[in-house]
C-alpha atoms as a PDB file:
ATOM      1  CA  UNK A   1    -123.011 189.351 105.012  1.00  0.00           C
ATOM      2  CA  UNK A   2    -121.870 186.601 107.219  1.00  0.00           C
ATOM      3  CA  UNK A   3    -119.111 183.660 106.615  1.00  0.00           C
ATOM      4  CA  UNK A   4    -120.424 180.562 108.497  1.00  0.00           C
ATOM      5  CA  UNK A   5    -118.541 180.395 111.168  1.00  0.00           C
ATOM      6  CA  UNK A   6    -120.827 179.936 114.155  1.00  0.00           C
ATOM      7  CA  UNK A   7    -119.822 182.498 116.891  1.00  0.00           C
ATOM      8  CA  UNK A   8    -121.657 181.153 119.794  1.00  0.00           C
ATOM      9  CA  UNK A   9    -125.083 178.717 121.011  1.00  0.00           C
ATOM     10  CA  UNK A  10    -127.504 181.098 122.346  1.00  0.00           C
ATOM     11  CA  UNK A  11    -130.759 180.539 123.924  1.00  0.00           C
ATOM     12  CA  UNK A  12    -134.291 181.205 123.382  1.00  0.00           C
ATOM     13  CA  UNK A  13    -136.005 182.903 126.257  1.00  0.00           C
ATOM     14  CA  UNK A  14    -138.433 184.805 124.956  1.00  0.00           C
ATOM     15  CA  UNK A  15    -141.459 184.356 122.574  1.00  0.00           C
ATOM     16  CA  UNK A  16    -144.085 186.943 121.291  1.00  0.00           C
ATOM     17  CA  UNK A  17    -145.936 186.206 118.727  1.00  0.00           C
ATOM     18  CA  UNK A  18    -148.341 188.667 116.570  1.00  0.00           C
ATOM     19  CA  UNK A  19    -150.216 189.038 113.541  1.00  0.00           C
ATOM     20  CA  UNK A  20    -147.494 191.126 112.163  1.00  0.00           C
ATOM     21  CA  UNK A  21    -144.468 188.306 112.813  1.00  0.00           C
ATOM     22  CA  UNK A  22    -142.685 187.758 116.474  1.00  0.00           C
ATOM     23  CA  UNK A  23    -139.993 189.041 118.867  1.00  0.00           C
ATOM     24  CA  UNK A  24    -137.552 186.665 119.935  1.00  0.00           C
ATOM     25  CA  UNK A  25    -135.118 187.227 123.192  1.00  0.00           C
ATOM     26  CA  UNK A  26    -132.287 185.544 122.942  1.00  0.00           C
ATOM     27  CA  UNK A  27    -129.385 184.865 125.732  1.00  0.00           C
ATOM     28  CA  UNK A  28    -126.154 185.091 125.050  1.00  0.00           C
ATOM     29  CA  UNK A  29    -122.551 185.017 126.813  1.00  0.00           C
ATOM     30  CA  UNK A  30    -120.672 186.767 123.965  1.00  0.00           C
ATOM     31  CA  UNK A  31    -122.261 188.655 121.327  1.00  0.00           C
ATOM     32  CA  UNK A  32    -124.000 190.889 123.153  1.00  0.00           C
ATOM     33  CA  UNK A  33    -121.105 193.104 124.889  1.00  0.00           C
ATOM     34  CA  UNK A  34    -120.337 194.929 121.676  1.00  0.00           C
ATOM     35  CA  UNK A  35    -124.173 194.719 119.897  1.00  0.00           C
ATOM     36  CA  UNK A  36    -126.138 197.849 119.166  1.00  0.00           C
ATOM     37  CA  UNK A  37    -129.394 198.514 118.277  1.00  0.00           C
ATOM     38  CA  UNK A  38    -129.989 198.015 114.360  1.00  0.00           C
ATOM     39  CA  UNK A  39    -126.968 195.495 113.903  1.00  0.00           C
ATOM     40  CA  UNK A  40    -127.224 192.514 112.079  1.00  0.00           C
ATOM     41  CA  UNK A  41    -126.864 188.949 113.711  1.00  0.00           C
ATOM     42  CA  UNK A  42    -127.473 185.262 111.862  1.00  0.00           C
ATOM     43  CA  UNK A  43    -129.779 183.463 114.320  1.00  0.00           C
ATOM     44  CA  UNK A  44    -129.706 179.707 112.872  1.00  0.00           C
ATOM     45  CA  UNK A  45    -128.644 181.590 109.417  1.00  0.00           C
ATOM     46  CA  UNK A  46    -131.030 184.078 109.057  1.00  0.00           C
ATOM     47  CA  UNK A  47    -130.658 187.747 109.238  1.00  0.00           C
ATOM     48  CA  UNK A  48    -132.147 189.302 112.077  1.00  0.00           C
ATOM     49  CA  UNK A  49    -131.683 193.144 113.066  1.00  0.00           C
ATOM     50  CA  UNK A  50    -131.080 193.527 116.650  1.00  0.00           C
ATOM     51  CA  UNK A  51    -134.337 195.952 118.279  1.00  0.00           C
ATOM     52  CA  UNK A  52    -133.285 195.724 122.350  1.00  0.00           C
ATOM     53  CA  UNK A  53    -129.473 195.105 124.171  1.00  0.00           C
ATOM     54  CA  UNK A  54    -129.614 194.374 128.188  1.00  0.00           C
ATOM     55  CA  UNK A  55    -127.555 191.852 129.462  1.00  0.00           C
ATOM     56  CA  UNK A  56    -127.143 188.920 128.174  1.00  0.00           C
ATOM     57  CA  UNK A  57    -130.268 189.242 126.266  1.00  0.00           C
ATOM     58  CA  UNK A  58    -130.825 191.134 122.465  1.00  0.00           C
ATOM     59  CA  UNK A  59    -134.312 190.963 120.962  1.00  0.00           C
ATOM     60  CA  UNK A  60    -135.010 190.412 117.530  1.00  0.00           C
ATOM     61  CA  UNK A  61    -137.773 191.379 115.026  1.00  0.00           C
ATOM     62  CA  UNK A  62    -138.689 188.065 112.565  1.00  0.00           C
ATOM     63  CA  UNK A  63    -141.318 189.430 109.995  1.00  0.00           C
ATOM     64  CA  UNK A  64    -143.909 186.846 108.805  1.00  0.00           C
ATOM     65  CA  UNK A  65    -142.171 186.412 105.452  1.00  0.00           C
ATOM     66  CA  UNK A  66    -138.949 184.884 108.073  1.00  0.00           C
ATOM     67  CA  UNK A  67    -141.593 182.853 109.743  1.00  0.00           C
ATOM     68  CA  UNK A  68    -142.550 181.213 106.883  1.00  0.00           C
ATOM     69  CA  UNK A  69    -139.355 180.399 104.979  1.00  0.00           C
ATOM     70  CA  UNK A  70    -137.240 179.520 107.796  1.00  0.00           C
ATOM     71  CA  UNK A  71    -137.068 177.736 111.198  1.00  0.00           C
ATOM     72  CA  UNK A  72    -137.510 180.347 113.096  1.00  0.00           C
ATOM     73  CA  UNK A  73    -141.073 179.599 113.632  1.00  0.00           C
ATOM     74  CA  UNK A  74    -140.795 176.603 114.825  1.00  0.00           C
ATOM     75  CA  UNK A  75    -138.442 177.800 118.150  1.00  0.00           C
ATOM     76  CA  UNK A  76    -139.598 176.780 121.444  1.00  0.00           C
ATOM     77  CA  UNK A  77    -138.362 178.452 124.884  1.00  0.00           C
ATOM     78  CA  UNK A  78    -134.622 177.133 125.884  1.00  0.00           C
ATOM     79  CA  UNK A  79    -134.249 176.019 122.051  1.00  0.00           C
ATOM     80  CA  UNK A  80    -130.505 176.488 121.268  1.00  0.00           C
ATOM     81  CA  UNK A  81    -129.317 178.593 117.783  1.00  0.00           C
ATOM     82  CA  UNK A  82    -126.680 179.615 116.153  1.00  0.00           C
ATOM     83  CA  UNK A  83    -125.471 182.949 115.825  1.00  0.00           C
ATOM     84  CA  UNK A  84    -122.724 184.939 114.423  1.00  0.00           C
ATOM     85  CA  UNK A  85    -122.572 189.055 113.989  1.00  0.00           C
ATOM     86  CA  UNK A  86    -122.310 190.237 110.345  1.00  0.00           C
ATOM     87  CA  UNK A  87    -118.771 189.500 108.982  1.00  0.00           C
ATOM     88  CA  UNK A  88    -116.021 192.996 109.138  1.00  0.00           C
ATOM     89  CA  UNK A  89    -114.222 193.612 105.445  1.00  0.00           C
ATOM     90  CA  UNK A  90    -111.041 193.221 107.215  1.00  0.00           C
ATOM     91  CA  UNK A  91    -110.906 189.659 108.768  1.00  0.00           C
ATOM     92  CA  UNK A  92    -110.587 186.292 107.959  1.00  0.00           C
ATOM     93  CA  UNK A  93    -113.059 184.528 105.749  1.00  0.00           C
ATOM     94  CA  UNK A  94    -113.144 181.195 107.691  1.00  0.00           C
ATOM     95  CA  UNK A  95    -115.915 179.579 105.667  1.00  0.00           C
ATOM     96  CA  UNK A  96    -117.617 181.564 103.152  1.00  0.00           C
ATOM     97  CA  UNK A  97    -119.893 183.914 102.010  1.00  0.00           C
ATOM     98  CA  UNK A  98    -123.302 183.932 103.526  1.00  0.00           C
ATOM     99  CA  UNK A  99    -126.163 186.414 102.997  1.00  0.00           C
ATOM    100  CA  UNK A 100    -128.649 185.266 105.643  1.00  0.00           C
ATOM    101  CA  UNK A 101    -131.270 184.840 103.389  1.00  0.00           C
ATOM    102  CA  UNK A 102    -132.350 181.140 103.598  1.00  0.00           C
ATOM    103  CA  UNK A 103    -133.676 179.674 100.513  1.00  0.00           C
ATOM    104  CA  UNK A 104    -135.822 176.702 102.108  1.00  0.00           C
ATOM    105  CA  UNK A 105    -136.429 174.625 104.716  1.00  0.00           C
ATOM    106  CA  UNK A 106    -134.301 171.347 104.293  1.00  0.00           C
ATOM    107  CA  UNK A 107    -135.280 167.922 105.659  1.00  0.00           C
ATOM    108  CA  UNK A 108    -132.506 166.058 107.234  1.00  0.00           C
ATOM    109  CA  UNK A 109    -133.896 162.525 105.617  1.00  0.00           C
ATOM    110  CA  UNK A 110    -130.631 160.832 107.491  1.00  0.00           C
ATOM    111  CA  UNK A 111    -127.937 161.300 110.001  1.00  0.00           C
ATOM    112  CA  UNK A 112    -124.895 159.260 109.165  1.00  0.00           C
ATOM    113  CA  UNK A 113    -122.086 158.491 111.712  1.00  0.00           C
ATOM    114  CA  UNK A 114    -118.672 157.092 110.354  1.00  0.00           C
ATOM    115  CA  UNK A 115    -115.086 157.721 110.545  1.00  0.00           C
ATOM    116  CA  UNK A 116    -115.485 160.961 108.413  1.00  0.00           C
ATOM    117  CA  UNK A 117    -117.723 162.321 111.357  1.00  0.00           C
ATOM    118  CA  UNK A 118    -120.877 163.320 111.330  1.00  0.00           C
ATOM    119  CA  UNK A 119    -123.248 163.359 107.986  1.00  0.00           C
ATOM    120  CA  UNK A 120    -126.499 165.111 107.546  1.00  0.00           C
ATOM    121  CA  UNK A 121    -128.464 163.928 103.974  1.00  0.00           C
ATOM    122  CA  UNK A 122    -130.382 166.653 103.281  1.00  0.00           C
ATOM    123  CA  UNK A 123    -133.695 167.577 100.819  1.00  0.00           C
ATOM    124  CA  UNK A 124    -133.056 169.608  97.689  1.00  0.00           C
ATOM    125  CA  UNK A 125    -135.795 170.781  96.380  1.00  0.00           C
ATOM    126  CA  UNK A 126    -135.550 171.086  92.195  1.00  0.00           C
ATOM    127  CA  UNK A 127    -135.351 174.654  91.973  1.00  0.00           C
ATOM    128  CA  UNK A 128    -132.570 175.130  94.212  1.00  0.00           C
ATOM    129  CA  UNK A 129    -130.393 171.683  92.663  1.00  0.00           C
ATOM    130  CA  UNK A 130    -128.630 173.927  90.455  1.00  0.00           C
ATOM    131  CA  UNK A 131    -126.935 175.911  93.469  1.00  0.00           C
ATOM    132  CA  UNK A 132    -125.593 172.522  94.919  1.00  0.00           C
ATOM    133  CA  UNK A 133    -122.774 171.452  93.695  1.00  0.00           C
ATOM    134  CA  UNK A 134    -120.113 167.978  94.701  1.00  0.00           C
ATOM    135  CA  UNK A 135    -117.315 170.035  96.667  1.00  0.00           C
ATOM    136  CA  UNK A 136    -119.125 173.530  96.543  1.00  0.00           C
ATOM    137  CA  UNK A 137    -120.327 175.314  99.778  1.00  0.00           C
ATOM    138  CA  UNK A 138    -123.662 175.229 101.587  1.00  0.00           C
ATOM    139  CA  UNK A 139    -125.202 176.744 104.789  1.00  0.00           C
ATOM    140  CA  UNK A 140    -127.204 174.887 107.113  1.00  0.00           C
ATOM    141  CA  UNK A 141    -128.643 176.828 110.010  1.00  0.00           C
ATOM    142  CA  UNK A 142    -125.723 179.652 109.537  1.00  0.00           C
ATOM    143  CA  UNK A 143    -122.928 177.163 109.588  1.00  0.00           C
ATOM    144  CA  UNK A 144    -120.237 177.022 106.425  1.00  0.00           C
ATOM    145  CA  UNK A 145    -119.914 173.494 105.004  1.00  0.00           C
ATOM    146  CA  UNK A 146    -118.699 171.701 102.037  1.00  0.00           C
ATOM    147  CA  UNK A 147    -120.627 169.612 100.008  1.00  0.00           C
ATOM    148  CA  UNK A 148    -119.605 165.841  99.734  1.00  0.00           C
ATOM    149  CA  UNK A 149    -122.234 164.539  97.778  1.00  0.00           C
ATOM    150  CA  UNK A 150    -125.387 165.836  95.660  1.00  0.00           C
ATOM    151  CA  UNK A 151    -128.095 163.606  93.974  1.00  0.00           C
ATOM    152  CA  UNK A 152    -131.106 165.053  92.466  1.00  0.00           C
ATOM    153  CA  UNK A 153    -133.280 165.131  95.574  1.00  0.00           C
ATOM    154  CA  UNK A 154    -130.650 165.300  98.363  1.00  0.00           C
ATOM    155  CA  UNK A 155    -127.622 166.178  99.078  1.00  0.00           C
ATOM    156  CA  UNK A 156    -125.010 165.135 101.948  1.00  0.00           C
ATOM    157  CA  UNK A 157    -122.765 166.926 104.097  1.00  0.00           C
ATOM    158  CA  UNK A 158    -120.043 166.318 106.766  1.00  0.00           C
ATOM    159  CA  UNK A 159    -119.279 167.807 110.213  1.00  0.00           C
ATOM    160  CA  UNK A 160    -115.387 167.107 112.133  1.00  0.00           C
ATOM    161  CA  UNK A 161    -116.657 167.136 115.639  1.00  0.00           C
ATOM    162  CA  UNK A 162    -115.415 170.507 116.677  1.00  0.00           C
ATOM    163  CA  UNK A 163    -118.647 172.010 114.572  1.00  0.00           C
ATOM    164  CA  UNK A 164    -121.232 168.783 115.657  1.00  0.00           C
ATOM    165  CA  UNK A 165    -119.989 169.894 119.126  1.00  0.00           C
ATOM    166  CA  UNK A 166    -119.870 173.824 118.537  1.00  0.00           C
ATOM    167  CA  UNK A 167    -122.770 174.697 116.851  1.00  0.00           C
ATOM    168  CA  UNK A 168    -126.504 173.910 117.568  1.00  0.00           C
ATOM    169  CA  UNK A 169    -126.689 171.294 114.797  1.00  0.00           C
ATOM    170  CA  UNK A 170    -125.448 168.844 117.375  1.00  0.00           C
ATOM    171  CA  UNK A 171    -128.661 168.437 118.150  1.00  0.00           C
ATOM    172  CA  UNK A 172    -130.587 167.741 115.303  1.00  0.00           C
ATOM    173  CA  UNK A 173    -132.108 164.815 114.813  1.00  0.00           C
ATOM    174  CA  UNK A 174    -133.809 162.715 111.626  1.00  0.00           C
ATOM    175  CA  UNK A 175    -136.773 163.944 110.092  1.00  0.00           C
ATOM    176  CA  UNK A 176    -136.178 167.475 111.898  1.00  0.00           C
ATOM    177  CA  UNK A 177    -136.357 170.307 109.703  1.00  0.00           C
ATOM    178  CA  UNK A 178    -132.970 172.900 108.894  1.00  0.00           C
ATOM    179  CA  UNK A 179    -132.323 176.315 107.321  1.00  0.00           C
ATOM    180  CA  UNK A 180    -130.553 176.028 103.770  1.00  0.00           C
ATOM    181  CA  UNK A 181    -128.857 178.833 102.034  1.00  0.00           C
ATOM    182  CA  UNK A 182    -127.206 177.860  98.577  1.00  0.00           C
ATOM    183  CA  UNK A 183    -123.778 179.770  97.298  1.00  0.00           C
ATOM    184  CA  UNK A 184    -124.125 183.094  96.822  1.00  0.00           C
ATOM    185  CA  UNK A 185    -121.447 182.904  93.871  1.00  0.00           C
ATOM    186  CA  UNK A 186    -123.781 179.861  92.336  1.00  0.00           C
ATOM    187  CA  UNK A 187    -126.414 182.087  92.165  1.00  0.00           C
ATOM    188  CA  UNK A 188    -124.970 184.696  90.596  1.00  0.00           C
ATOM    189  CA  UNK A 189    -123.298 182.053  87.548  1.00  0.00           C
ATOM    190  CA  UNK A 190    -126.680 180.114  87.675  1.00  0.00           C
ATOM    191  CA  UNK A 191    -128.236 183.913  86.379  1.00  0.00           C
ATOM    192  CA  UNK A 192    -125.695 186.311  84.535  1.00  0.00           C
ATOM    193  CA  UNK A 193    -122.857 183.596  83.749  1.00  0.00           C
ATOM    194  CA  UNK A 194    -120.923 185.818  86.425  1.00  0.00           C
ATOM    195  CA  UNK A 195    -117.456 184.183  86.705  1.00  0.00           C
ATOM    196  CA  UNK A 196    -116.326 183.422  90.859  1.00  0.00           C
ATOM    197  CA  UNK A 197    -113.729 185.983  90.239  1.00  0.00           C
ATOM    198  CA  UNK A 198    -115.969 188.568  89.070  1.00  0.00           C
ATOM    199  CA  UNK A 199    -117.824 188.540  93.071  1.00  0.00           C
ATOM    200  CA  UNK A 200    -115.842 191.262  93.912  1.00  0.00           C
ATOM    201  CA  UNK A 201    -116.991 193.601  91.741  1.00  0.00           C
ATOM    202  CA  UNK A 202    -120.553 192.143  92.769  1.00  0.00           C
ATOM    203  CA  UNK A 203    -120.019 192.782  96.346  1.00  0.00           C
ATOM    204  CA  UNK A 204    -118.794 196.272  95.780  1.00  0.00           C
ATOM    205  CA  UNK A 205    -122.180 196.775  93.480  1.00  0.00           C
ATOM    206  CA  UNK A 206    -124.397 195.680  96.182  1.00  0.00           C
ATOM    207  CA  UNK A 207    -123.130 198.192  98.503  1.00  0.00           C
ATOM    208  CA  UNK A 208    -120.864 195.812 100.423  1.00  0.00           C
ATOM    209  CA  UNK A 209    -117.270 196.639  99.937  1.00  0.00           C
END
């Protein structure tokens, strides 16, 4: 489980693809002091298990399955992503909770700049419109953000400029392509008519607490 809150830009400096999915190498100034082999890291929101530590570099495994629902596949060498070690029981919940399982790749269809900061309008794909909700939480690429507007195709979200500048989505342009994960809670609602307070007892079923 992760919360959304972007930990540090890494890099991509390594690439091997296979018939059997990919290794990615991945620089980092940070996360990689304390990581050991088997943890689990959001690269640009998706769970990845770490397979190799030396410095400043951890490897990750990305089965094809990864490949083909998320991003991931579409990295180049020097590409920046986001990353963030699985969340501890005991700290601060900055954004919220995040699985690392991304539902689909999102189209940004628009990047709108105004006075509220930066807005991404994003695709939303009918079997996922249910999860998105005006004011409800969303993950793009690992990061934590509030919804400000849905429509039945799209919906639209807003970064203050310490995330635009802090997280890898400062670089995304129109047309590119981004990681969505829907809420967690909606997901549960949307299928047993699980009330929010109830996600305790969820989390505690699922081996998490």
């Amino acid at each position: 489980m992760f919360t959304g809150i972007v930990e540090e830009i890494g890099a991509v400096k390594g690439i091997s693809k296979s018939s059997t999915g990919a290794v990615l190498k991945i620089k980092t100034e940070k996360i990689y002091v304390d990581a050991k082999l088997g943890d689990s890291i959001a690269m640009n929101g998706a769970c990845l298990s770490v397979i190799a530590v030396n410095i400043n570099i951890l490897s990750f495994d990305v089965i094809p399955e990864t490949l083909k629902r998320t991003t991931l596949s579409d990295l180049k060498t020097n590409d920046p992503v986001n990353l963030e070690r699985s969340m501890k029981l005991d700290a601060r919940i900055g954004g919220h909770f995040i699985t690392g399982h991304i539902d689909y790749k999102g189209r940004i269809n628009d990047i709108i700049k105004n006075q509220a900061g930066v807005g991404f309008n994003v695709s939303l794909p009918k079997e996922f419109s249910k999860f998105v909700v005006d004011k409800g939480s969303v993950a793009l690429d690992g990061t934590s953000l509030t919804v400000a507007a849905v429509s039945k195709d799209n919906f639209t979200v807003y970064l203050i400029p310490h995330t635009f500048k802090n997280t890898a989505l400062g670089i995304k342009k129109k047309g590119d392509f981004i990681n969505v994960e829907t809420d967690i809670i909606g997901k549960y609602a949307a299928k047993d008519s699980v009330k929010a307070s109830d996600f305790q007892g969820i989390l505690k079923e699922y081996g998490y607490m």
